[in-house]
Protein backbone atom coordinates (compact mmCIF):
# COMPACT_ATOMS: atom_id res chain seq x y z
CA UNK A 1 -6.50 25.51 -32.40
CA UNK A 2 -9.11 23.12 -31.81
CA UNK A 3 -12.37 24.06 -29.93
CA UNK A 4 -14.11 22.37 -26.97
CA UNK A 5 -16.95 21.49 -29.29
CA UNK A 6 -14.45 20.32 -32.10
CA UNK A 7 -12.48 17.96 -29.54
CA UNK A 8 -16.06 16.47 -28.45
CA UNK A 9 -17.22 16.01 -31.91
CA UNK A 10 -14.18 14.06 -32.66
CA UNK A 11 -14.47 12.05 -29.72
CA UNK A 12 -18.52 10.90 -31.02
CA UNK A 13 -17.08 10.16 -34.47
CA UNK A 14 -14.41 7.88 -33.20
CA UNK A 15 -16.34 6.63 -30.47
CA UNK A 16 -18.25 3.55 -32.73
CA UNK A 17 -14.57 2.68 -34.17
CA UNK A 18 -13.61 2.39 -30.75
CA UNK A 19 -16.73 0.55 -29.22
CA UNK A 20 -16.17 -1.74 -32.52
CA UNK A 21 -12.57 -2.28 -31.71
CA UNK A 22 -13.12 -3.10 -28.05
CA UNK A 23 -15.96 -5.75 -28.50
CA UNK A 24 -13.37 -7.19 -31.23
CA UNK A 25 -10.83 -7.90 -28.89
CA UNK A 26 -13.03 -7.90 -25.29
CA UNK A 27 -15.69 -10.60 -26.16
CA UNK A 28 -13.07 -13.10 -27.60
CA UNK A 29 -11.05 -12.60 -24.22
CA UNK A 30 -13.59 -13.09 -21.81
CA UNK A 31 -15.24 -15.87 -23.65
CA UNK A 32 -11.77 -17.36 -23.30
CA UNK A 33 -11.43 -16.15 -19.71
CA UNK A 34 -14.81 -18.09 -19.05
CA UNK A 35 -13.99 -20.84 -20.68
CA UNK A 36 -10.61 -21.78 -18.99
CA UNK A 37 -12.55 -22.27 -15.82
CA UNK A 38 -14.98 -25.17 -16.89
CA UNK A 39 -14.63 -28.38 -18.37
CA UNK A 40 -16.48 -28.04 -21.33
CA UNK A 41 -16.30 -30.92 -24.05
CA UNK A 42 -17.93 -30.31 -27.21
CA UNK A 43 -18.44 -34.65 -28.07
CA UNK A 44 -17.91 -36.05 -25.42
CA UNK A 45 -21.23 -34.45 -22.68
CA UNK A 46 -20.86 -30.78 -23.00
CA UNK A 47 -20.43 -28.45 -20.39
CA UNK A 48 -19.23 -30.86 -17.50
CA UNK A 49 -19.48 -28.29 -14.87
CA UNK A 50 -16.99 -25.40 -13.23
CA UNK A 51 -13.37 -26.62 -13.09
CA UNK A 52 -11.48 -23.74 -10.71
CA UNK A 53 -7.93 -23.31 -11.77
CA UNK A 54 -7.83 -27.23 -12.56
CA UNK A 55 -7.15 -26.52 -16.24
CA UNK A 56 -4.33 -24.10 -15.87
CA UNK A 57 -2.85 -26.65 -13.23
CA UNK A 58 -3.37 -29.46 -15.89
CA UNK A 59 -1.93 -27.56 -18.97
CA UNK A 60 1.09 -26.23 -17.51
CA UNK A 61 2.07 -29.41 -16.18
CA UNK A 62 1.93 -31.08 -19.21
CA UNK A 63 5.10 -32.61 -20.59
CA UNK A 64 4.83 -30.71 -23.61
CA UNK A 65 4.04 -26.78 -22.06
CA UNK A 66 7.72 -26.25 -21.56
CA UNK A 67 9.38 -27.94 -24.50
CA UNK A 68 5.78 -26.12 -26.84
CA UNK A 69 7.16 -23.13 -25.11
CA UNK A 70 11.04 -23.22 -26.00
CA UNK A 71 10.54 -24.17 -29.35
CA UNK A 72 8.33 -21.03 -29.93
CA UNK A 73 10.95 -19.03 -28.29
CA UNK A 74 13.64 -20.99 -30.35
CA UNK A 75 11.70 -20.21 -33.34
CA UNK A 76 11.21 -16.59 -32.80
CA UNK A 77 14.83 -16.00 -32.02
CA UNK A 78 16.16 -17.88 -35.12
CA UNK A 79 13.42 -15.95 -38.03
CA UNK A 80 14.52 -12.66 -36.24
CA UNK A 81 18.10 -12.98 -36.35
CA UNK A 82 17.91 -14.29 -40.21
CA UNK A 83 15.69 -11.35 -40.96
CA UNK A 84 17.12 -8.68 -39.43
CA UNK A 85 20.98 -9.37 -40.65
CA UNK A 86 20.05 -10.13 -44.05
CA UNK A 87 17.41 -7.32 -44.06
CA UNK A 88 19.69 -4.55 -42.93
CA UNK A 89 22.17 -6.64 -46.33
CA UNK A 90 19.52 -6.58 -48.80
CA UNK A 91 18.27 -2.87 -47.95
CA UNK A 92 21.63 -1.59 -48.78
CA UNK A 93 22.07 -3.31 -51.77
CA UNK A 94 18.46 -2.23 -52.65
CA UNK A 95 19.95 1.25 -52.01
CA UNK A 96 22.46 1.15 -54.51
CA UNK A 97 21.81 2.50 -58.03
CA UNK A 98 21.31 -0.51 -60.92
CA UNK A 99 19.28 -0.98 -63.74
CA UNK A 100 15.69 -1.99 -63.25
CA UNK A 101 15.93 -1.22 -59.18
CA UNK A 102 11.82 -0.76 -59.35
CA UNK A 103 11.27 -3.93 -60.44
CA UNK A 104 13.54 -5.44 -58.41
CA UNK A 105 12.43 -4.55 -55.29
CA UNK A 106 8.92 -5.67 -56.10
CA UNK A 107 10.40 -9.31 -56.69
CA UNK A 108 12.49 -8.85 -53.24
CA UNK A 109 8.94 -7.65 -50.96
CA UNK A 110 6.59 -10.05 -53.08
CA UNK A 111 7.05 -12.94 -50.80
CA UNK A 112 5.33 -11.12 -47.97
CA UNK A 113 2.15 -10.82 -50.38
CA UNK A 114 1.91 -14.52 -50.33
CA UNK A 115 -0.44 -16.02 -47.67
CA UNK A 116 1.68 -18.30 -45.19
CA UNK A 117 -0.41 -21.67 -45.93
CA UNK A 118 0.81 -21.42 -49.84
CA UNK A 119 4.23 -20.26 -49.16
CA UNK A 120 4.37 -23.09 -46.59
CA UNK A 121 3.17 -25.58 -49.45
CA UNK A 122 5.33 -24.15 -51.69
CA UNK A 123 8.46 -24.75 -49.76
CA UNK A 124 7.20 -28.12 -49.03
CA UNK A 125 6.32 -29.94 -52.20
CA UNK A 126 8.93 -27.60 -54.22
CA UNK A 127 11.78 -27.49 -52.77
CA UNK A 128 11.79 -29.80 -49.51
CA UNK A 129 10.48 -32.80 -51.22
CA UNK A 130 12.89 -35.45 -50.82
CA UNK A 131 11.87 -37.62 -53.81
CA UNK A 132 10.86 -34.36 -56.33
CA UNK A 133 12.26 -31.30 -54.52
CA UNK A 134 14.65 -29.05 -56.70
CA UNK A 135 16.81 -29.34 -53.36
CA UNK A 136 16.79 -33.43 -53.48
CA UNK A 137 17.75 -32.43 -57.24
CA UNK A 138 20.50 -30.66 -56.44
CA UNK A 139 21.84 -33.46 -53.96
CA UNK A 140 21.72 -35.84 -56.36
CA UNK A 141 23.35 -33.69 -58.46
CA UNK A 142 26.62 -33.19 -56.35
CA UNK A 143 25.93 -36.77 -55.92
CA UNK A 144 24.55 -36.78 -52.15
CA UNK A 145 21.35 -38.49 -50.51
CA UNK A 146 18.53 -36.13 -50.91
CA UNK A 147 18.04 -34.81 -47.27
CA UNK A 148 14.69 -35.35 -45.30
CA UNK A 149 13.99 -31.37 -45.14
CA UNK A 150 10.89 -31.48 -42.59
CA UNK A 151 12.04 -34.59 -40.56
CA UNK A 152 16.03 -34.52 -40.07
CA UNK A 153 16.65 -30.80 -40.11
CA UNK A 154 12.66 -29.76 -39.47
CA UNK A 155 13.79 -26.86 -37.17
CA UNK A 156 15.65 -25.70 -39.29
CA UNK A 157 13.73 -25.71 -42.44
CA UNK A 158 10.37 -24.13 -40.14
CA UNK A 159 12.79 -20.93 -39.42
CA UNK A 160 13.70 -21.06 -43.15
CA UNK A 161 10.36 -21.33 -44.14
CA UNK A 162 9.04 -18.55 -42.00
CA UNK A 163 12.07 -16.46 -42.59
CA UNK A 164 11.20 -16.54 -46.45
CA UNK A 165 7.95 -15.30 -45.68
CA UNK A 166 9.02 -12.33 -43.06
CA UNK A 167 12.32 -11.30 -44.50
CA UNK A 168 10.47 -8.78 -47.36
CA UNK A 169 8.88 -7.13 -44.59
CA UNK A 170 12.20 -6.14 -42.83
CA UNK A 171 14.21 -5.27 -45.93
CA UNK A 172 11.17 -2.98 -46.67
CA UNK A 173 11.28 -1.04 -43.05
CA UNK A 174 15.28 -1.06 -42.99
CA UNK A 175 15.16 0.00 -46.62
CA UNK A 176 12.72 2.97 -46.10
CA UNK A 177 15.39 4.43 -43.21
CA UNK A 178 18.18 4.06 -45.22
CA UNK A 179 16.93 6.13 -47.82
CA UNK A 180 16.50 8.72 -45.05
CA UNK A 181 19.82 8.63 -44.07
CA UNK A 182 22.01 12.56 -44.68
CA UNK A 183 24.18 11.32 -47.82
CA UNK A 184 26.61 13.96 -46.86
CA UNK A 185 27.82 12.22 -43.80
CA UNK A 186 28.59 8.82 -46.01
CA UNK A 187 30.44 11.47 -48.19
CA UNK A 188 32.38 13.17 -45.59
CA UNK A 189 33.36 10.05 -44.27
CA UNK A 190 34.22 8.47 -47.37
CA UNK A 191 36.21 11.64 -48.13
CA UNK A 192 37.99 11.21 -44.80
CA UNK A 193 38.89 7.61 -45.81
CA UNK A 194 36.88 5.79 -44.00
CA UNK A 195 36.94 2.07 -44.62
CA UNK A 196 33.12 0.45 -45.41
CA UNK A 197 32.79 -1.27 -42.37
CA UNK A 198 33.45 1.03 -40.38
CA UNK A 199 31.35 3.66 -41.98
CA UNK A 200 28.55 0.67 -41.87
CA UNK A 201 28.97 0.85 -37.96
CA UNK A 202 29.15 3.80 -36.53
CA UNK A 203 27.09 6.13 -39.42
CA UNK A 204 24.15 3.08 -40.96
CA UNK A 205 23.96 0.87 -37.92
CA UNK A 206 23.17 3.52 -35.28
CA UNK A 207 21.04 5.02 -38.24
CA UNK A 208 18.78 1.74 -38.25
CA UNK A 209 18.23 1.79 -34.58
CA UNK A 210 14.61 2.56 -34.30
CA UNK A 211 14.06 0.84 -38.05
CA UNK A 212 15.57 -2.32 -36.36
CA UNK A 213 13.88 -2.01 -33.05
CA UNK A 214 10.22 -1.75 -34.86
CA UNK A 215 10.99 -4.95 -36.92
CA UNK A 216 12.07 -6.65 -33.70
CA UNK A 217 8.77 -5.73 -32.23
CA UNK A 218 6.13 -5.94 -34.90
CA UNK A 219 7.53 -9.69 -36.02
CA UNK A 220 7.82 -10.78 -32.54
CA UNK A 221 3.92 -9.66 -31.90
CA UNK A 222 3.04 -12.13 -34.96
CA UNK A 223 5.84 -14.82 -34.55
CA UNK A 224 4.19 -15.91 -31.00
CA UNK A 225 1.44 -17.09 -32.64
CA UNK A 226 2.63 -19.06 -35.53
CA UNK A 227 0.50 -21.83 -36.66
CA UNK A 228 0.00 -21.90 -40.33
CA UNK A 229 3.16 -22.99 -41.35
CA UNK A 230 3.40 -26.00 -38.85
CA UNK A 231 0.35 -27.24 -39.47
CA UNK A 232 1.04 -27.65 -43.06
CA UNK A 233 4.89 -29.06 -42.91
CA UNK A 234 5.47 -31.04 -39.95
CA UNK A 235 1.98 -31.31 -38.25
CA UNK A 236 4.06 -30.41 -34.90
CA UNK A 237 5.93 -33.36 -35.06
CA UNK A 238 9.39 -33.73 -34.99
CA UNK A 239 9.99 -31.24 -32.26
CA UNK A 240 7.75 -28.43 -33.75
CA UNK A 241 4.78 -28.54 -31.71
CA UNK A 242 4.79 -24.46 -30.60
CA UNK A 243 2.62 -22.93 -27.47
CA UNK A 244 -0.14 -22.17 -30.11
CA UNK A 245 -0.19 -25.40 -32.17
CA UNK A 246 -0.21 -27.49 -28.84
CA UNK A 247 -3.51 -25.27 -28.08
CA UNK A 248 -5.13 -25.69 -31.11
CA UNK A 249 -4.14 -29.57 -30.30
CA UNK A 250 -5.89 -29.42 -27.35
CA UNK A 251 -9.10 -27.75 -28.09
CA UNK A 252 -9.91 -29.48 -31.78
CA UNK A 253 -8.42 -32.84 -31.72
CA UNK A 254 -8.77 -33.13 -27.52
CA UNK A 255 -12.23 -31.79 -27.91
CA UNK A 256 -11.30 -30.00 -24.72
CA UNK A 257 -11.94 -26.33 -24.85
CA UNK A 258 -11.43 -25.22 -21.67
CA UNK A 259 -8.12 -27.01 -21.51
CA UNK A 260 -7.20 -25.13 -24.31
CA UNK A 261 -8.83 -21.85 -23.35
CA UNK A 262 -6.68 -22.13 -20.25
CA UNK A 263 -3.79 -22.39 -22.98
CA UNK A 264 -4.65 -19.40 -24.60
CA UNK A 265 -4.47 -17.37 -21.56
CA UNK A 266 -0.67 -18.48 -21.29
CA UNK A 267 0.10 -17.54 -24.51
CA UNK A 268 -1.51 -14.14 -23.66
CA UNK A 269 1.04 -14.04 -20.40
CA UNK A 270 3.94 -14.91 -22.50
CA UNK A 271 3.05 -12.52 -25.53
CA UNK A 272 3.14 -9.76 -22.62
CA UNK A 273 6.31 -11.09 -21.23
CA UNK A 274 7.58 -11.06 -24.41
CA UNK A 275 6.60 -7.77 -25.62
CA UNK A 276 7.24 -6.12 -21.97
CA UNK A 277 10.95 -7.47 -22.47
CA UNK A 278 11.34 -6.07 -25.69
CA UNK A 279 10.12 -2.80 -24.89
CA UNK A 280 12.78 -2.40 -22.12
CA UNK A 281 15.98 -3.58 -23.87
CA UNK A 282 15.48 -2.32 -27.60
CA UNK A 283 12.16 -0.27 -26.90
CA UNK A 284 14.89 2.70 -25.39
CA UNK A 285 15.53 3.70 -29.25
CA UNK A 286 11.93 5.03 -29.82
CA UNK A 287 12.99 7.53 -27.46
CA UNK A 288 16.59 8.23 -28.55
């Protein structure tokens, strides 16, 4: 049992980690915090003076807050439906004994190794090219017109692109509690004569409840802020332009910083929203 003077050494060890972490994430905040009240431009005279709320009144009136906003949301939705049905596929199949299943699975996780401005290249001069793309190949092929990936079907092709990239990282979780899953319940079942499906639903499925409900968080937390893979496709044109590129819109090509640090804090709002959401409707399985 730990001591008094074991508990309160602990505490002094951790407490630089902890005054580390803090100053991480506390300075960047309320230099953000400070920022969103003044009209500071960088070229164009500097700090201009204390703005009030006039930034946060300016940004969310925008035309392009709300539609920045839905097409986050529209993106988050789409990678996490892709992810977690063909996840919770791929994981079982992983599951199943075949030859070479080790190296396998390394080729099915190795796209989440790959940094999210290469992947996003990748998928853009590779495959979406509509002149030298292997998918303008393959049109022409069948004898269709190669399709304009990133400016007729650019929604699409972002949640593609970013579902690629996240899609490892679910298999991997949903994979991991399969394997943990009693064997002798598929057995009795199957012995019972249970069909598949229905063994999938009421013995896997329930099984993968917290497995599902982490992936659903932990990809939501980094979805929010996705940036990388927009700014190297579509730029944020087409209809792409998320809450975070439309910041970094407004603070590097705007030159307006505390218009965009006023951005930031609504991206903060939302991520809470978000998360505080989540944590009520799926969040009930960490408990179950």
């Amino acid at each position: 049992m730990a001591t008094q003077q074991s508990r309160s050494a602990a505490r002094l060890m951790m407490a630089p980690a902890v005054i580390l972490l803090l100053g991480w994430m506390l300075v960047p905040l309320t230099m953000t915090l400070y920022f969103s009240f003044k009209t500071y431009l960088p070229l164009r005279g500097g700090d201009l003076g204390w703005a009030g709320f006039e930034n946060y009144t300016r940004f969310v009136s925008s035309s392009s807050f709300w539609p920045a906003v839905q097409t986050t949301l529209v993106i988050v939705v789409g990678v996490l439906i892709i992810t977690v049905c063909l996840g919770i596929l791929l994981a079982i199949l992983l599951d199943q004994p075949m030859w070479g299943q080790g190296i396998v699975r390394i080729l099915v996780i190795a796209p989440f190794f790959v940094m999210p401005t290469v992947s996003a290249l990748v998928w853009k001069n590779m495959f979406m090219d509509p002149t030298n793309g292997l998918l303008a190949h393959l049109w022409r092929f069948f004898g269709a017109e190669p399709v304009q990936w990133l400016s007729q079907a650019s929604m699409p092709s972002l949640i593609m692109i970013v579902s690629w990239q996240w899609l490892p990282f679910a298999t991997l979780i949903l994979l991991t509690a399969i394997q943990s899953l009693d064997s002798e319940q598929l057995e009795a079942a199957e012995m019972d004569g249970a069909p598949v499906i229905k063994r999938f639903w009421y013995i896997i499925l329930p099984h993968l409840g917290r497995a599902i409900t982490i992936v659903i968080l932990i990809q939501t937390i980094f979805l929010l802020a996705i940036f990388a893979e927009i700014f190297v496709t579509t730029g944020g044109a087409f209809g792409t332009r998320t809450l975070s590129y439309l910041i970094f819109q407004r603070v590097l090509e705007s030159q307006n910083v505390g218009l965009g640090s006023a951005g930031g804090v609504y991206a903060i709002i939302l991520a809470n929203i978000v998360a505080a959401f989540l944590m009520r409707i799926v969040g009930k399985n960490l408990d179950a």
